[in-house]
Protein backbone atom coordinates (compact mmCIF):
# COMPACT_ATOMS: atom_id res chain seq x y z
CA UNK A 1 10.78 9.26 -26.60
CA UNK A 2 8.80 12.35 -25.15
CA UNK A 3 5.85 12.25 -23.21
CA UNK A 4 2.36 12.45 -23.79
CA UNK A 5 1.33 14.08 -20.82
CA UNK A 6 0.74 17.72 -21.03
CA UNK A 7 -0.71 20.05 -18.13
CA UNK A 8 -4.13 19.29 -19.62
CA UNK A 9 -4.39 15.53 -18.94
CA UNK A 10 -1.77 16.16 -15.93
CA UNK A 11 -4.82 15.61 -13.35
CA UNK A 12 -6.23 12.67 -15.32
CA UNK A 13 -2.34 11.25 -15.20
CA UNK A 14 -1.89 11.80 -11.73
CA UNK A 15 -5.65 9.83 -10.57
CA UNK A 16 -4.22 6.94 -12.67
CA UNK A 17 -3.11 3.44 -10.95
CA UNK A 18 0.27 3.22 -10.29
CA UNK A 19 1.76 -0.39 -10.90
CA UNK A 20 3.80 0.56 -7.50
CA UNK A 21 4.28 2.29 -4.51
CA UNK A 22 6.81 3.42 -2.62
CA UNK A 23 6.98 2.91 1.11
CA UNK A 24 5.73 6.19 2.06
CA UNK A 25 3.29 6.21 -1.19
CA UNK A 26 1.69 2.61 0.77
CA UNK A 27 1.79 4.38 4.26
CA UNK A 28 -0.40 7.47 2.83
CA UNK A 29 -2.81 5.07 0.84
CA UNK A 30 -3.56 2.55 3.79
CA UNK A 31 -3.24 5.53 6.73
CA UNK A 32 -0.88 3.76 8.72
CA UNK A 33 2.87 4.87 9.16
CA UNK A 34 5.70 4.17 7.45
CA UNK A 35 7.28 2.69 10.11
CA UNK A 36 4.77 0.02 10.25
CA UNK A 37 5.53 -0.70 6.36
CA UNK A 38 8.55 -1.33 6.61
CA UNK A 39 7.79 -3.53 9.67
CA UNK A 40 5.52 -5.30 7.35
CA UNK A 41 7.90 -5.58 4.82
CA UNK A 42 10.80 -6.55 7.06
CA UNK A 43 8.23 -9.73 8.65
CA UNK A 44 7.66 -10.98 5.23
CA UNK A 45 4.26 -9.99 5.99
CA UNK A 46 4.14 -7.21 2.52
CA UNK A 47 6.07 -8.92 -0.47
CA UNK A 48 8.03 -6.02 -2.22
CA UNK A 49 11.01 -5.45 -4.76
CA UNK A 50 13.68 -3.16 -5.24
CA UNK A 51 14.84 -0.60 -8.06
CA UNK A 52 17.86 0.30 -6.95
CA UNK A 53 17.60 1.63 -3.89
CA UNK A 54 13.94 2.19 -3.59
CA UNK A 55 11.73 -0.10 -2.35
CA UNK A 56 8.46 -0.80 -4.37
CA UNK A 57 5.26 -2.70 -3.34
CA UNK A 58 3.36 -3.37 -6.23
CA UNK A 59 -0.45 -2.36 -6.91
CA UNK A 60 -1.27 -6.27 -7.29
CA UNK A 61 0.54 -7.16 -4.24
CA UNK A 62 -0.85 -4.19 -1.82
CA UNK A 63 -4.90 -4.87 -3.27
CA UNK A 64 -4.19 -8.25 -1.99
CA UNK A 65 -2.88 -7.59 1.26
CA UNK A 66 -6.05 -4.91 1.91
CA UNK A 67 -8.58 -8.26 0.77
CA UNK A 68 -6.16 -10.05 3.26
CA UNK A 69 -6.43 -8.00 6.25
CA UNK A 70 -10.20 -7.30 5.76
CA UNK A 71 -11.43 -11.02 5.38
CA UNK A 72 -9.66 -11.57 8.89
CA UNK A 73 -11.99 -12.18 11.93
CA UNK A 74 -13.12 -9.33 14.09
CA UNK A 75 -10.60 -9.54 17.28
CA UNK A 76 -12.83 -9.75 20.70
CA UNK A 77 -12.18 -7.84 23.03
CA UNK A 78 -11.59 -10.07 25.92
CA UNK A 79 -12.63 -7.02 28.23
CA UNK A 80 -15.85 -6.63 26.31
CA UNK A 81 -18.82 -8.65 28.91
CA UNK A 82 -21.61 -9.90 27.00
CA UNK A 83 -25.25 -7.65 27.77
């Protein structure tokens, strides 16, 4: 089966949704390391599968996790004094 994508719709390709993302690909999306993915995958804390040897988040999963971690309550600093 060949391809439909030719260098013409290359850019429109490439600013498509993926349906998922590698661990580095998640990293460079969210802006934090890669390290720290895989220490959220590790703690159960990113649900993720495998395709062979790679390891996949998908797009579902990782929109969720963003709505997650930006509904949470503001941490206080407990060093903060009140005005």
């Amino acid at each position: 089966m060949r391809s439909n994508i030719t260098k013409g719709n290359m850019k429109n390709y490439q600013d498509s949704v993926l349906l998922a993302y590698s661990v580095s690909e998640v990293a460079k999306i969210t802006g934090i390391s890669s390290q720290k993915v895989d220490d959220l995958i590790k703690n159960g804390d990113l649900a993720h599968f495998r395709a062979g040897t790679r390891v996949l988040v998908s797009y579902e999963v990782l929109l969720r996790f963003i709505k997650q971690q930006t509904q949470r309550p503001a941490i206080q600093n407990s060093w903060v004094g009140e005005p």
